[in-house]
Protein backbone atom coordinates (compact mmCIF):
# COMPACT_ATOMS: atom_id res chain seq x y z
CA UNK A 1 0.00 0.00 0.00
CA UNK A 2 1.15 3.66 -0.10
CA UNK A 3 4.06 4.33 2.35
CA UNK A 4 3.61 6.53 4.91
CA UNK A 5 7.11 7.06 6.49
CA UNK A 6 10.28 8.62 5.02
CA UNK A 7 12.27 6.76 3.74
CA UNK A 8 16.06 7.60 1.99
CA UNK A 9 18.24 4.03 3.30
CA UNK A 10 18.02 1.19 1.71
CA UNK A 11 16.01 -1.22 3.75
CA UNK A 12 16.30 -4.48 1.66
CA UNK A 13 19.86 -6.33 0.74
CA UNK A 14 19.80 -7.15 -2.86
CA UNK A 15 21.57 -9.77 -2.94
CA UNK A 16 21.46 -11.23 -6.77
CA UNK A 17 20.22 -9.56 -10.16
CA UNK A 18 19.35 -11.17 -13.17
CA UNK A 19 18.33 -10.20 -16.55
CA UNK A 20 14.52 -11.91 -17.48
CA UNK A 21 14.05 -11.01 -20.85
CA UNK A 22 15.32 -7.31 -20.39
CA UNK A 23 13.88 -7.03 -16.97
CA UNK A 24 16.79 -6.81 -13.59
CA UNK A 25 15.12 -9.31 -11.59
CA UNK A 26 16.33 -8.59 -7.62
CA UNK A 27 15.93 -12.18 -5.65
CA UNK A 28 18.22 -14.20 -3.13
CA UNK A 29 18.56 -17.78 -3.56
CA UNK A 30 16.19 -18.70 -0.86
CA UNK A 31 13.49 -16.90 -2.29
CA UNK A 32 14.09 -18.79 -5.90
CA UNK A 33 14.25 -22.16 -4.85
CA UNK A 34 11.20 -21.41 -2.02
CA UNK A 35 9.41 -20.24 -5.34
CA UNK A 36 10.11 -23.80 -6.92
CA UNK A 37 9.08 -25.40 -4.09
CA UNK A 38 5.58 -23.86 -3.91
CA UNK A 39 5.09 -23.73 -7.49
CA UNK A 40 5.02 -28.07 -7.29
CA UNK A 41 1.50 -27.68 -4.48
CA UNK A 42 -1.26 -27.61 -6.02
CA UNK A 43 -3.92 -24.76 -4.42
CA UNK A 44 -7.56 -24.53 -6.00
CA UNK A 45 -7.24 -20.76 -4.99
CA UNK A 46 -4.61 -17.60 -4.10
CA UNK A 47 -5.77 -18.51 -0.20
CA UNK A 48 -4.00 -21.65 0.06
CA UNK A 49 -0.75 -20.00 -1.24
CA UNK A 50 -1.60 -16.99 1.02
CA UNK A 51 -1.82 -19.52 3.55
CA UNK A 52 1.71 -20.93 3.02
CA UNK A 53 3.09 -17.65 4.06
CA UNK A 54 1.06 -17.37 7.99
CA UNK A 55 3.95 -16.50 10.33
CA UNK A 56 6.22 -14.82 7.72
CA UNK A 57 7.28 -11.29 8.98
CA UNK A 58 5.66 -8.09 8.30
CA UNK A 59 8.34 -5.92 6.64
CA UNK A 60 7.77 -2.57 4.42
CA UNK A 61 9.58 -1.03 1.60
CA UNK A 62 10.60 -4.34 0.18
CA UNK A 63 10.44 -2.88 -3.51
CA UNK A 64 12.43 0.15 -2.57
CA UNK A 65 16.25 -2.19 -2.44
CA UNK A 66 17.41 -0.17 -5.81
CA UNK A 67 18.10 2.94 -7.04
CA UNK A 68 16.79 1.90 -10.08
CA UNK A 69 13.17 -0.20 -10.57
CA UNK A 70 13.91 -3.89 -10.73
CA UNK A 71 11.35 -6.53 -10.13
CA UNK A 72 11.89 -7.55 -6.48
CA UNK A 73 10.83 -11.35 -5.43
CA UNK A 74 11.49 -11.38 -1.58
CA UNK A 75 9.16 -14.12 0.00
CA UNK A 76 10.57 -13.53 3.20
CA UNK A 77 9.31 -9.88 4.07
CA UNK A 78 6.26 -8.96 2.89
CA UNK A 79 3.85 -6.36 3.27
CA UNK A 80 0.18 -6.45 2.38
CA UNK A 81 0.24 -5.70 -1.07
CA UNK A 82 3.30 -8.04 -1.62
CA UNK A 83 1.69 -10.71 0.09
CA UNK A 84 -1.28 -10.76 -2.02
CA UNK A 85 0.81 -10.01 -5.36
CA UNK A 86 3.30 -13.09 -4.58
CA UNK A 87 -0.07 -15.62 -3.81
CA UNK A 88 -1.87 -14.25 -7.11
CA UNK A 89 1.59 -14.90 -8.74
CA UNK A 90 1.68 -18.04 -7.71
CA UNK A 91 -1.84 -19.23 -8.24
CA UNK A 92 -1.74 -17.92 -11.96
CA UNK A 93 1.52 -19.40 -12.70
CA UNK A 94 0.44 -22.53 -10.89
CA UNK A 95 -2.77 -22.64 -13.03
CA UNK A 96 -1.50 -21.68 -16.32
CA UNK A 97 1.10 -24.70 -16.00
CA UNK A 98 4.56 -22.55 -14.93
CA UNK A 99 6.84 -24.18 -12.42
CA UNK A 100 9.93 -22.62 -12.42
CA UNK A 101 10.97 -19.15 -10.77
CA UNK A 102 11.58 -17.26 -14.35
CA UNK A 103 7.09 -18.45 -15.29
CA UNK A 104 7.02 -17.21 -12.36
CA UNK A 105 8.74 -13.87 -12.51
CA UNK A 106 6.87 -13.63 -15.39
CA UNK A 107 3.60 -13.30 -14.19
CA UNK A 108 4.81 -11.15 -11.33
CA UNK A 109 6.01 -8.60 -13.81
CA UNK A 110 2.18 -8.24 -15.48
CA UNK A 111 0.77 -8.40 -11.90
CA UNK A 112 2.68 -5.32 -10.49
CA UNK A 113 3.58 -3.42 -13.48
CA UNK A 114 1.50 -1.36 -16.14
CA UNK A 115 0.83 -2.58 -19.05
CA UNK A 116 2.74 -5.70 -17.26
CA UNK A 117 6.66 -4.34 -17.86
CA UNK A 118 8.31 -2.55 -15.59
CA UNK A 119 9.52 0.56 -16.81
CA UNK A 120 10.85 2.54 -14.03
CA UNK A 121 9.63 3.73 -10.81
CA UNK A 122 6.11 5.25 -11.82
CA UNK A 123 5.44 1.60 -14.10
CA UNK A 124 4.34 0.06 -10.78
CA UNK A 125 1.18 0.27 -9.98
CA UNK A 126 1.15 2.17 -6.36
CA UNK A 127 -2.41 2.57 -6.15
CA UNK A 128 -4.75 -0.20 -5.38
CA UNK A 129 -7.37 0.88 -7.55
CA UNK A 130 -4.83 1.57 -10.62
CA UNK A 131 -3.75 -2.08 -9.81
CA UNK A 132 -7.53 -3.35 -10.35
CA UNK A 133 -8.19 -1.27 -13.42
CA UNK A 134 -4.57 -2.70 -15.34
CA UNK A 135 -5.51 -6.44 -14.02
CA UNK A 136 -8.62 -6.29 -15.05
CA UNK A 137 -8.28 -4.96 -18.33
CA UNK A 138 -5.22 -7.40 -19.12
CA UNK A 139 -7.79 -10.32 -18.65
CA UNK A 140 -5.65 -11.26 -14.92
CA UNK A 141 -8.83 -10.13 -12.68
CA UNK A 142 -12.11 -9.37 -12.23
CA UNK A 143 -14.23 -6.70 -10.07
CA UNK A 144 -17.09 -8.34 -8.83
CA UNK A 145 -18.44 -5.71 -7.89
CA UNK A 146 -18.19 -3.68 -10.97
CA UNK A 147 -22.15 -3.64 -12.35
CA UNK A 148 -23.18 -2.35 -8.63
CA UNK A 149 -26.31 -4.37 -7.29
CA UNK A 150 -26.45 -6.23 -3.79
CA UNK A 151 -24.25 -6.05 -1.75
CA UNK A 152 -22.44 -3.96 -3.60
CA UNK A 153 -24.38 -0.99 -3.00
CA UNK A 154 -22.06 1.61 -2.44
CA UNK A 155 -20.19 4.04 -4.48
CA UNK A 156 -16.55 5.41 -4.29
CA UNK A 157 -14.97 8.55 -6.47
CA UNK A 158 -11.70 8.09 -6.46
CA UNK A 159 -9.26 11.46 -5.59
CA UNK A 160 -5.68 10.25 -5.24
CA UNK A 161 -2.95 12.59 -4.74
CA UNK A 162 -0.89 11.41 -1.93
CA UNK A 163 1.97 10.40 -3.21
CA UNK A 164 2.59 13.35 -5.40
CA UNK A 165 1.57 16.15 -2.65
CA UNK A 166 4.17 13.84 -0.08
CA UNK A 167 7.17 13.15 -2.34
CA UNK A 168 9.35 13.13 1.30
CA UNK A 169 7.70 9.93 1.74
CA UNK A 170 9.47 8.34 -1.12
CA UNK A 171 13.62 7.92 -1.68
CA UNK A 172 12.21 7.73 -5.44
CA UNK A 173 10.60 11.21 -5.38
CA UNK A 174 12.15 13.12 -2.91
CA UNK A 175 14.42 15.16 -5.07
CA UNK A 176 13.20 14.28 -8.52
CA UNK A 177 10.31 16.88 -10.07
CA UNK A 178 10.33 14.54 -13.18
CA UNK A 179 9.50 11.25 -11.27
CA UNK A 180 6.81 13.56 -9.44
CA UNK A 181 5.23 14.55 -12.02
CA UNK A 182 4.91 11.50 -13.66
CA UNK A 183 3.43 10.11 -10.46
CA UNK A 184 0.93 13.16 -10.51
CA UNK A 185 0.07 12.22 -14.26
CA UNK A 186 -0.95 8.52 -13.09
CA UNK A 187 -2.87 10.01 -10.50
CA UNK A 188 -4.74 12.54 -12.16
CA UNK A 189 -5.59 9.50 -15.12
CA UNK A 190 -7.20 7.13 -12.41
CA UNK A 191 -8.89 10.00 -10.34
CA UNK A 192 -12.66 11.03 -11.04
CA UNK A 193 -13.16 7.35 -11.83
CA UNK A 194 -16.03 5.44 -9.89
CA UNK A 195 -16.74 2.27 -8.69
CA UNK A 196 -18.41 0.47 -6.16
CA UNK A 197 -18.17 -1.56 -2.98
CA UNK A 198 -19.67 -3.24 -0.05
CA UNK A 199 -20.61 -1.05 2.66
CA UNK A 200 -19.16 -2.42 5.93
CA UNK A 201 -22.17 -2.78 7.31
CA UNK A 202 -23.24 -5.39 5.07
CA UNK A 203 -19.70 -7.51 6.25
CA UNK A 204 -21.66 -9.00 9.34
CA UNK A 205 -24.34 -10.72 7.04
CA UNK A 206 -22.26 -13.97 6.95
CA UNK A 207 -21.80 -15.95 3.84
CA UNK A 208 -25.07 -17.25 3.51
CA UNK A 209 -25.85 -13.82 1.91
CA UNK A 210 -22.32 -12.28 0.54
CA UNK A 211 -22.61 -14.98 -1.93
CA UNK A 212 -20.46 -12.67 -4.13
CA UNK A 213 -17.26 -12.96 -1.52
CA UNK A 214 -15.25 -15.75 -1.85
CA UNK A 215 -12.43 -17.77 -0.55
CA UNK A 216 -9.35 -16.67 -2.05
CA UNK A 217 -10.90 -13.28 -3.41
CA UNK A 218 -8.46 -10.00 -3.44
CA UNK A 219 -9.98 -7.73 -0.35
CA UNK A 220 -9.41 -4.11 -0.95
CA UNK A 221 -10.34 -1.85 1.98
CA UNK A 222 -12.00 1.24 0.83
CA UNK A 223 -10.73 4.49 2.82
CA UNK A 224 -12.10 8.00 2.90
CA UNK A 225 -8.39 9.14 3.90
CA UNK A 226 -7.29 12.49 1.97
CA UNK A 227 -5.76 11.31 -1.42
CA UNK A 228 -5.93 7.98 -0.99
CA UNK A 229 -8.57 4.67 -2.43
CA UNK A 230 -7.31 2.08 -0.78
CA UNK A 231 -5.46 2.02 2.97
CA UNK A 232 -5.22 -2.01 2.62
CA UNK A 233 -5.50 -5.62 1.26
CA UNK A 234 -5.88 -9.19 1.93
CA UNK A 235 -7.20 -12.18 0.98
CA UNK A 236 -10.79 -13.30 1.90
CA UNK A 237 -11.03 -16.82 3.82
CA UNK A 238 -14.67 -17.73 5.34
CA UNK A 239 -14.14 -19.08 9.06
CA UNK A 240 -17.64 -20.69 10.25
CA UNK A 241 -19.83 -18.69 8.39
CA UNK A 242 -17.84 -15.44 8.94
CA UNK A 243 -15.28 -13.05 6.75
CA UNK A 244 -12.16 -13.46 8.04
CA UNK A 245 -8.50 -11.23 6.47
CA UNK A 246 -5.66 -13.18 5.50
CA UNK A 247 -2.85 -10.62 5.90
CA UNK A 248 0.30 -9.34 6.38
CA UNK A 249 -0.71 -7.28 9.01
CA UNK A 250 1.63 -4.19 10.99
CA UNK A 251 0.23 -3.98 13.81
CA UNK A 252 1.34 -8.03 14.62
CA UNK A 253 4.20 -7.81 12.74
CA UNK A 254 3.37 -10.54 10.40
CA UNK A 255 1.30 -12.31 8.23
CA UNK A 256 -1.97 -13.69 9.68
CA UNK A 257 -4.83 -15.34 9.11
CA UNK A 258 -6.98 -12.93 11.54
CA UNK A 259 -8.79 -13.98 14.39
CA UNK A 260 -11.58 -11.15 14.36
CA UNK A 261 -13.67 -10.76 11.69
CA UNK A 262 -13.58 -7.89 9.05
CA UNK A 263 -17.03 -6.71 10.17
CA UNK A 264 -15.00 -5.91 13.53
CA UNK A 265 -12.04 -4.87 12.62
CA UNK A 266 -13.36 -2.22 9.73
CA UNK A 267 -16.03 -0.94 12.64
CA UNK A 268 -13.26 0.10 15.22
CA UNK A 269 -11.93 2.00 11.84
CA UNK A 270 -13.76 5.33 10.76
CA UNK A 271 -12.40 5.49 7.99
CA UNK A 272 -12.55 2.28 6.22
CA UNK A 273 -15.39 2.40 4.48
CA UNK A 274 -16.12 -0.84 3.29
CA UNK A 275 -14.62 -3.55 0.53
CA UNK A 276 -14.01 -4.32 -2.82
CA UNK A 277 -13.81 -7.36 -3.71
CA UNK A 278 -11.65 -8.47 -7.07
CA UNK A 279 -11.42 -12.51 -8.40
CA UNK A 280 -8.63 -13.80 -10.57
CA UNK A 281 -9.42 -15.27 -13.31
């Protein structure tokens, strides 16, 4: 998700670089052969490779290791975005009949990246709902919620600008105008857009009647916080008849599968909003 503190050291050792098909590829050789390794289980959904990761530490900034954008595979720190793009790698390699680290480097790249290349810093997709709009349209995902209807019945304008109004946040933007105006570009392209969501209230229904949810889904929390969409994601797993969050989550320190529902943990949080909910295909 957006970064919120400010951040000039590198906080990742990069400790090998290759070349996939033009694209620097930053990886140790843990996280290669632990790639492998997962890649031969077979999951019928992103949740049981989300699973595989309960117990892995929390860490943020991951991507940030270079000066210049490589595509980072580091399966031993994750945060909640890279959690859920490493188990939606997986699945999708997995599925499509990949099984070694470059298939799955591969699908990484579309995941994270515009137009799925990475092109430099402001290729990656930083905002949640930029991510859902480039993964759906590249055939990767789906919005459920996209038509509207039950339980979808709320609606969301989307007004990002906090990257580009807080470039002290960001090594990459701190001192370069160019990279912050690109940024700004992206941003002002996505906001103005629409879409919709379920309203937290509806999240204590059960799964009897949020049909639409299910396990192994992409959660997006919806946020009214100033220039932002989304303020985090997980992965939806239904625990006796209830929504739970699987999720790297800060506040443990790691990633869970949480104990509370997300009914309770998005009331004790004015300003989540609610959920969107996104299926890969």
């Amino acid at each position: 998700m957006i970064k919120t503190r400010y951040i000039i050291a590198t906080l990742a050792v990069c400790a090998a670089t290759i070349s996939r098909a033009g694209t620097p590829v930053t990886y140790t050789k843990e996280d290669s052969i632990g790639i492998e390794k997962l890649l031969s289980r077979n999951h019928s959904s992103c949740l049981g490779y989300a699973k595989e990761f309960i117990g892995i530490p929390y860490v943020a900034h991951t991507l940030e290791c270079n000066d210049k954008e490589q595509l980072v595979v580091n399966i031993r720190e994750l945060d909640c975005t890279t959690l859920v793009e490493t188990a939606a790698a997986l699945y999708i390699t997995h599925k499509n009949g990949g099984r070694t680290f470059g298939d799955y480097c591969k699908t990484l790249e579309n995941i994270r990246y515009r137009n799925g290349k990475a092109n430099g810093y402001s290729s990656r997709l930083h905002y949640f709902s930029e991510w859902i709009d480039n993964n759906c349209r590249t055939g990767i995902a789906e919005d459920v919620g996209a038509q509207g209807g039950f339980p979808f019945t709320a609606k969301q304008k989307i007004d990002v600008h906090f990257m580009s109004h807080n470039p002290q946040y960001y090594r990459q933007l701190v001192n370069d105008k160019a990279m912050q105006n690109e940024i700004r570009k992206n941003e002002n392209a996505i906001s103005g857009k629409t879409c919709f969501y379920i309203p937290k209230d509806l999240l204590n229904l059960g799964k009897g009647k949020l049909t639409a949810v299910k396990d192994g889904d992409i959660i997006a929390l919806v946020t009214s916080k100033d220039g932002l969409d989304i303020s985090h994601v997980g992965i939806a797993a239904w625990e006796n008849g209830k929504l739970h969050l699987l999720n790297a989550s800060s506040l443990k320190h790691k990633v869970i599968l949480d104990s509370q529902t997300l009914y309770e943990y998005q009331k004790k949080r004015g300003t989540q909003l609610g959920i969107r909910v996104i299926r890969l295909r």
